[in-house]
Structures are given as structure tokens and as C-alpha cells.
C-alpha atoms as a PDB file:
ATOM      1  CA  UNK A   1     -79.525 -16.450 -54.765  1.00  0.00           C
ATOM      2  CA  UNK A   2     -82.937 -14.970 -54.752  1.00  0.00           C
ATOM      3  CA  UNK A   3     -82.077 -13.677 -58.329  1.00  0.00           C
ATOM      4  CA  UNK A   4     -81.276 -17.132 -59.486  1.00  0.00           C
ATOM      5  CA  UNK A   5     -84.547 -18.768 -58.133  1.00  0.00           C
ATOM      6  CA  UNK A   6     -86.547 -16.060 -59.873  1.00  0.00           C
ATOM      7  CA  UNK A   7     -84.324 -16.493 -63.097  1.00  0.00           C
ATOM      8  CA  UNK A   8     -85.283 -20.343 -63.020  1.00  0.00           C
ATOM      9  CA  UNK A   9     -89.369 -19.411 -61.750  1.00  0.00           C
ATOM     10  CA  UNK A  10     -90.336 -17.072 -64.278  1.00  0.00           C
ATOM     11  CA  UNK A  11     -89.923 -19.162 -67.330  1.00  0.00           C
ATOM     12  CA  UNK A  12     -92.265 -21.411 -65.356  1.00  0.00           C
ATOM     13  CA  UNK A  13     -94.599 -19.422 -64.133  1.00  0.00           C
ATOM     14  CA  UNK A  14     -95.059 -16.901 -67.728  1.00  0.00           C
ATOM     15  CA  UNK A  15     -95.111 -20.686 -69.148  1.00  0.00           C
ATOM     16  CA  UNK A  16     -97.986 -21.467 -67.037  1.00  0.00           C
ATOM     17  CA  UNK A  17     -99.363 -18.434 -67.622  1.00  0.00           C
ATOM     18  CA  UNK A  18     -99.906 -19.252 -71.218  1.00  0.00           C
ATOM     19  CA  UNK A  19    -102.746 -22.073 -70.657  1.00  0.00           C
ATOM     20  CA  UNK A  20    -105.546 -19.186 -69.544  1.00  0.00           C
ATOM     21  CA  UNK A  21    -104.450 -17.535 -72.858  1.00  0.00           C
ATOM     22  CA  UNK A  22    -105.317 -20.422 -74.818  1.00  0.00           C
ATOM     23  CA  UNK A  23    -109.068 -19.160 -75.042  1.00  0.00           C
ATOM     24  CA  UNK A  24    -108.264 -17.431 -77.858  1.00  0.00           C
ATOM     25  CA  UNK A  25    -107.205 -20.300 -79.723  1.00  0.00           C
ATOM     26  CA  UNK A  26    -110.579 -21.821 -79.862  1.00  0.00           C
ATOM     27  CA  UNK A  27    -111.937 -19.091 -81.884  1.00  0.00           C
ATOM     28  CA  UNK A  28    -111.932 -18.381 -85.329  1.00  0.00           C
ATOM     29  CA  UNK A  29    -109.372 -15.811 -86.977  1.00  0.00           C
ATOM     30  CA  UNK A  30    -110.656 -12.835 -87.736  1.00  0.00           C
ATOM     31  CA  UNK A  31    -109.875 -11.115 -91.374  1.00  0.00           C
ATOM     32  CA  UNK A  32    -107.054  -8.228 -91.451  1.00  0.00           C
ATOM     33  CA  UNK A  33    -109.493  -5.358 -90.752  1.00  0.00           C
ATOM     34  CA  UNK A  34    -109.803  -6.671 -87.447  1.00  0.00           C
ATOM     35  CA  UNK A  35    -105.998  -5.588 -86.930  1.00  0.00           C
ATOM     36  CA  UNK A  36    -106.736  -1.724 -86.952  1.00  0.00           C
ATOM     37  CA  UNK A  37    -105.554  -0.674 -83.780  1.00  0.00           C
ATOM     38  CA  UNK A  38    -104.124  -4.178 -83.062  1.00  0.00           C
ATOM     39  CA  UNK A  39    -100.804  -3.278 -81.145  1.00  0.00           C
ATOM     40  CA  UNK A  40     -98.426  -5.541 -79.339  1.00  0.00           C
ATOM     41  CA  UNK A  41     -98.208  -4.941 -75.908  1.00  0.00           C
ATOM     42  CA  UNK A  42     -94.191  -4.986 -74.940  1.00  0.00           C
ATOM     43  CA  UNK A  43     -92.785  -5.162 -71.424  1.00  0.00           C
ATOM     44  CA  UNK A  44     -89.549  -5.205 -69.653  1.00  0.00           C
ATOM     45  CA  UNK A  45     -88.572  -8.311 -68.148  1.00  0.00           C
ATOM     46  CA  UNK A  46     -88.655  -6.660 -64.691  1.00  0.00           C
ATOM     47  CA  UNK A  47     -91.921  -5.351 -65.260  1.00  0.00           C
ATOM     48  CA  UNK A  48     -92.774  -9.144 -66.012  1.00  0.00           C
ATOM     49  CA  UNK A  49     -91.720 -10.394 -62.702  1.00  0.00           C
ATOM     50  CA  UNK A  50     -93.608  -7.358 -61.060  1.00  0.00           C
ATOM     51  CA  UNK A  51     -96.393  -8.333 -62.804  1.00  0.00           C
ATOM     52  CA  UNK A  52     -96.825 -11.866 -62.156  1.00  0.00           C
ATOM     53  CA  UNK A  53     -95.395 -11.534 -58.171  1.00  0.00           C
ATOM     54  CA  UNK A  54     -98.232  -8.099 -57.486  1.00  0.00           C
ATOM     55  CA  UNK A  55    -100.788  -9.243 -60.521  1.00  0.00           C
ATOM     56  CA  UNK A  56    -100.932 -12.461 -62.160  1.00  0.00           C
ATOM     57  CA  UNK A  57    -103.984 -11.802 -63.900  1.00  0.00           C
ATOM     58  CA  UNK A  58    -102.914  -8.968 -65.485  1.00  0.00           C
ATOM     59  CA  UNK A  59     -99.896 -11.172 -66.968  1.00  0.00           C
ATOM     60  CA  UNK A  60    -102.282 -13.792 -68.450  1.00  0.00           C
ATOM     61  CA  UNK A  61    -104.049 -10.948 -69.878  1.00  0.00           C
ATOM     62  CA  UNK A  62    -101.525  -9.618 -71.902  1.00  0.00           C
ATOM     63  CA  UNK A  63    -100.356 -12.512 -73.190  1.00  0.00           C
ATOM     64  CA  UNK A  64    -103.596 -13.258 -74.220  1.00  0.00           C
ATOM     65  CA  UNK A  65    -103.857 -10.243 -76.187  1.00  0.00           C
ATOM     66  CA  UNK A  66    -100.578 -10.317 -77.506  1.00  0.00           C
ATOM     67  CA  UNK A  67    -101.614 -14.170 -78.636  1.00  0.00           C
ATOM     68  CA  UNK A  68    -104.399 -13.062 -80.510  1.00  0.00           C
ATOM     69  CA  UNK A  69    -102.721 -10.514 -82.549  1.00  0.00           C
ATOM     70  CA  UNK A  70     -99.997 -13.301 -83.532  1.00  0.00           C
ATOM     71  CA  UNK A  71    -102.955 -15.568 -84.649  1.00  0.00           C
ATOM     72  CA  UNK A  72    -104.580 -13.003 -86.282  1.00  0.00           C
ATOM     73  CA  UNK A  73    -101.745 -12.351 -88.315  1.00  0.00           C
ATOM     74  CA  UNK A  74    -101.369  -9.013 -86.744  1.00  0.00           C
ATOM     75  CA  UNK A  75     -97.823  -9.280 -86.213  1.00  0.00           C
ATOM     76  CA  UNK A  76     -95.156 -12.147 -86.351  1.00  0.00           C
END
């Protein structure tokens, strides 16, 4: 049951999560150089819901950064 409340919450609270990372979107792209080094930051899904029940902030941080790699044209 607890799995299914979590399966239905982190949608919700990732979603969420997403409004702090819209910071980036007031600023201006930067050109391609500004992509050196530029990776995508992947995690598991668990690590996801470890992340956002032990560190919310760290969540919102990474998908700011991975935002402003996609707007940068960094990656698709």
C-alpha cells in the first residue's frame, strides 16, 4: 500500500519540484560553448524518492541543472 501512495506522490511532488527550477527560464540562453562540460545528471527512480523524502533541495537542484542544459540546447 505504502508503495502505491508513493507511486501516486512522486509524480506530484518531482512535479512540484519543477517550479524552483523555473529560475533558469528567465535567463537568456547561452551560445553552444557554454555546453563544454554540460552533462545530464541521471538518477534511478529509487534514488529519486530517496532524494526528495531525505533532501528535497537537492532534487530541485538537479532538475534545475538538468533544465538548463535542455534549454541550452545541450541535450534533447
Amino acid at each position: 500500500m505504502k508503495r502505491l501512495a508513493l507511486a501516486f506522490l512522486l509524480p506530484c511532488i518531482l512535479g512540484m519540484s519543477g517550479c524552483g527550477a523555473m529560475r533558469w527560464m528567465s535567463e537568456a540562453p547561452q551560445n553552444a560553448s557554454s555546453c563544454a562540460g554540460w552533462n545530464k545528471i541521471r538518477i534511478k527512480p529509487e534514488t529519486a524518492v530517496y532524494l526528495v523524502k531525505n533532501d528535497f533541495s537537492a532534487s530541485i537542484d538537479i532538475d534545475s541543472h538538468n533544465l538548463n542544459g535542455q534549454r541550452n540546447g545541450c541535450w534533447k
